[in-house]
Protein backbone atom coordinates (compact mmCIF):
# COMPACT_ATOMS: atom_id res chain seq x y z
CA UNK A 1 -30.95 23.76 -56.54
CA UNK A 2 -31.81 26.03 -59.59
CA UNK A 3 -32.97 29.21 -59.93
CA UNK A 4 -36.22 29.94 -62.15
CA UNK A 5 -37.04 33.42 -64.01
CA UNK A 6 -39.11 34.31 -67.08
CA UNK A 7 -37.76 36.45 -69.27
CA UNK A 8 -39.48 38.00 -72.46
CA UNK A 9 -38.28 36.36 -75.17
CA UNK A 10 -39.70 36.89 -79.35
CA UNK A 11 -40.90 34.33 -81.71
CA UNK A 12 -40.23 35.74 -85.57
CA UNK A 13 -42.86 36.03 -87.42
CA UNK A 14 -42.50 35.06 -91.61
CA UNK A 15 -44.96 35.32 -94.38
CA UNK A 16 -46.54 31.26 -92.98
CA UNK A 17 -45.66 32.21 -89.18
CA UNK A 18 -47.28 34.48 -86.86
CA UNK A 19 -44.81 36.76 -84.59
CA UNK A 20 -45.25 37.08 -81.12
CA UNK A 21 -43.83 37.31 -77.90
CA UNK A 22 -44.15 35.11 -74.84
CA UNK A 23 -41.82 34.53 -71.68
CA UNK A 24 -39.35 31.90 -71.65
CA UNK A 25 -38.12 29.79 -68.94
CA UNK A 26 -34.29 30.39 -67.66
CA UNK A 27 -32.91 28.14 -65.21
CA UNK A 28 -29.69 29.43 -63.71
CA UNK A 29 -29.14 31.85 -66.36
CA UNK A 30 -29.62 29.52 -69.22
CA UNK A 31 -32.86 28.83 -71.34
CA UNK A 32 -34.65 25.58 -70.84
CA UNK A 33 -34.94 25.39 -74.60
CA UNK A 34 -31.15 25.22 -74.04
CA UNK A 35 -30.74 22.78 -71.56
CA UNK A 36 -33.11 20.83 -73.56
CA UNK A 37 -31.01 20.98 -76.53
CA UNK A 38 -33.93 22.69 -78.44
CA UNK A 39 -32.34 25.61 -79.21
CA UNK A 40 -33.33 25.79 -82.88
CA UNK A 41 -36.90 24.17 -82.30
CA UNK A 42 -40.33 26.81 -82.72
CA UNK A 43 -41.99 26.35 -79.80
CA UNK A 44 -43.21 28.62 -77.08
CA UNK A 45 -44.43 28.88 -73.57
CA UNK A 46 -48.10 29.32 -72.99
CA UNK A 47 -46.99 32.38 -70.77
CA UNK A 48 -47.62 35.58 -71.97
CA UNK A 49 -48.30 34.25 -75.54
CA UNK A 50 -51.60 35.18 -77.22
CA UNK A 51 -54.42 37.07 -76.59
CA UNK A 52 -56.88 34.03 -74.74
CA UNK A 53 -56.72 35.81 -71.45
CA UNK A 54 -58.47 32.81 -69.51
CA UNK A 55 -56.49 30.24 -70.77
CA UNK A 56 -53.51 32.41 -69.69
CA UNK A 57 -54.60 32.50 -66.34
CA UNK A 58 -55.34 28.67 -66.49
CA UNK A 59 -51.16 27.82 -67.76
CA UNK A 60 -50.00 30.13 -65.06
CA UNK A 61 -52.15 28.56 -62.54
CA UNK A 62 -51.40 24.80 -63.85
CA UNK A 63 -47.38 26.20 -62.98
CA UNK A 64 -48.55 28.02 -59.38
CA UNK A 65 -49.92 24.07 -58.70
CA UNK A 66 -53.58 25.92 -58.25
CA UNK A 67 -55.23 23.78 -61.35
CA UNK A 68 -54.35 20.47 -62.41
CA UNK A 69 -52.84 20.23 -66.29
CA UNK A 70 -55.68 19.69 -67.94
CA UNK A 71 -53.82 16.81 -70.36
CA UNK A 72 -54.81 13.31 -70.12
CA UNK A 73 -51.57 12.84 -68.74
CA UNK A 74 -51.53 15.05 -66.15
CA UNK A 75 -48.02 15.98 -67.38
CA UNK A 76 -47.69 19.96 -68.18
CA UNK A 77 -46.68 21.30 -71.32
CA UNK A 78 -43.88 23.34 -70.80
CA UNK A 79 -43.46 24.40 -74.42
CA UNK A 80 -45.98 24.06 -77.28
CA UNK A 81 -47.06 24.51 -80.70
CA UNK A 82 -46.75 28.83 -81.51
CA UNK A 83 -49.59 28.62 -84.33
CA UNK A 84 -52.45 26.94 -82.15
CA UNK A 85 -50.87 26.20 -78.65
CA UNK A 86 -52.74 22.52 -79.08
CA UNK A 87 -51.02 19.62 -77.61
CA UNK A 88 -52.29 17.61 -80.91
CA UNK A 89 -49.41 19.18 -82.88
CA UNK A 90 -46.97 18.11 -80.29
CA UNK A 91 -45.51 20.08 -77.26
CA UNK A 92 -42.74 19.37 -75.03
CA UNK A 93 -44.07 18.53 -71.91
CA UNK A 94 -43.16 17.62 -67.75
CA UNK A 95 -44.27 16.66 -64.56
CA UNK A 96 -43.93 19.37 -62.23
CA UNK A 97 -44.24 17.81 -58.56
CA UNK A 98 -44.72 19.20 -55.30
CA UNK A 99 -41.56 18.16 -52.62
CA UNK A 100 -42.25 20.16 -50.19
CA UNK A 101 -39.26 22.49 -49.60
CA UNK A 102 -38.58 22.47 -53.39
CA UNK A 103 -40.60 22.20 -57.15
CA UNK A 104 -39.34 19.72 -59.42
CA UNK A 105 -39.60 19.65 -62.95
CA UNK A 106 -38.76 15.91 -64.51
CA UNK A 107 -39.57 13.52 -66.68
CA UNK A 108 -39.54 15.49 -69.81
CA UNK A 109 -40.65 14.07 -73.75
CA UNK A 110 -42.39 15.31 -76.27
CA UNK A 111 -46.27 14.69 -76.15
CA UNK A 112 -49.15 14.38 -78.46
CA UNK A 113 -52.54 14.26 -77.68
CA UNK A 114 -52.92 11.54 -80.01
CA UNK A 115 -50.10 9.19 -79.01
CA UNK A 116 -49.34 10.37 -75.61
CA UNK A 117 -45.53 10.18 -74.85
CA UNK A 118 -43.70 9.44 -77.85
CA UNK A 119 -39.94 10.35 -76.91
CA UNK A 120 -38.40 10.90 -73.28
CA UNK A 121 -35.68 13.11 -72.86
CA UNK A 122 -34.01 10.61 -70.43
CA UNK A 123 -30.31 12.35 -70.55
CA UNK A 124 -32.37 15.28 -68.81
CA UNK A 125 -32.07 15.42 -64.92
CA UNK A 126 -34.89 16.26 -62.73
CA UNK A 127 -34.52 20.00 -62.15
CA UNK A 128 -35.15 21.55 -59.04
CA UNK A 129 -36.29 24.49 -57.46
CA UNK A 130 -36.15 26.25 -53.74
CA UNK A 131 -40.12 26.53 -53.50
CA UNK A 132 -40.13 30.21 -52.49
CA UNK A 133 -37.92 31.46 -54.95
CA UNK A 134 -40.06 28.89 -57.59
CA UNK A 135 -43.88 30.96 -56.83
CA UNK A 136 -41.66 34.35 -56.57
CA UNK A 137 -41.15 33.80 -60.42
CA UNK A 138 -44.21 33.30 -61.03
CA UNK A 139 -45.59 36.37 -58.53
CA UNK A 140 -43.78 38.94 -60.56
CA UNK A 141 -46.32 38.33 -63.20
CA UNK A 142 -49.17 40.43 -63.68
């Protein structure tokens, strides 16, 4: 079982790229852009990036399984474009399921919302997380 925090994490900003900050994903002490192997990649969570407060509150709720992703998929993006957060530019999305005792986060690829799944990240293990510890993540959020 893994363990699940957000931590505040910086996207630099360049004269063609806006700055800003946003909270990554750490699973057992590691970033998921890490354990994805996308380490050098610029993208960004949803969380705590930008200034749309409504659709903030919808990407946290999609993750506290209150709203259903709003993708045709119903997979979640996980990370996503930093200039326009659109899943037409391509995002790195899941599907986050409900086991009962635990959250899992699997299936992973990278998404459009033009081609749908176009690559799976199939040397990627289902991750998974005790469900209490999972929502107290996501609590500690204001």
């Amino acid at each position: 079982m893994h363990s699940l925090q957000l931590q505040q994490a910086i996207r630099k900003g360049s004269h063609n790229k806006k700055e800003g900050e946003y909270l990554d994903f750490v699973v057992s002490s590691r970033s998921l852009k890490s354990v994805l192997g996308l380490e050098n990649a610029d993208y960004v969570t949803l969380i705590g990036y930008g200034t749309n407060k409504e659709f903030a509150k919808q990407i946290l709720n999609i993750f506290r399984l209150k709203e259903k992703s709003y993708l045709s998929t119903g997979r979640v993006m996980i990370y996503a474009c930093p200039e326009c957060s659109d899943i037409d530019c391509g995002a790195i999305t899941a599907v986050i399921l409900d086991l009962g005792s635990k959250i899992a986060w699997k299936d992973f690829g990278y998404e459009t919302g033009y081609g749908g799944v176009t690559e799976r990240y199939s040397n990627i293990e289902p991750i998974e997380f005790d469900r209490q510890s999972y929502f107290e993540a996501f609590a500690r959020l204001k």
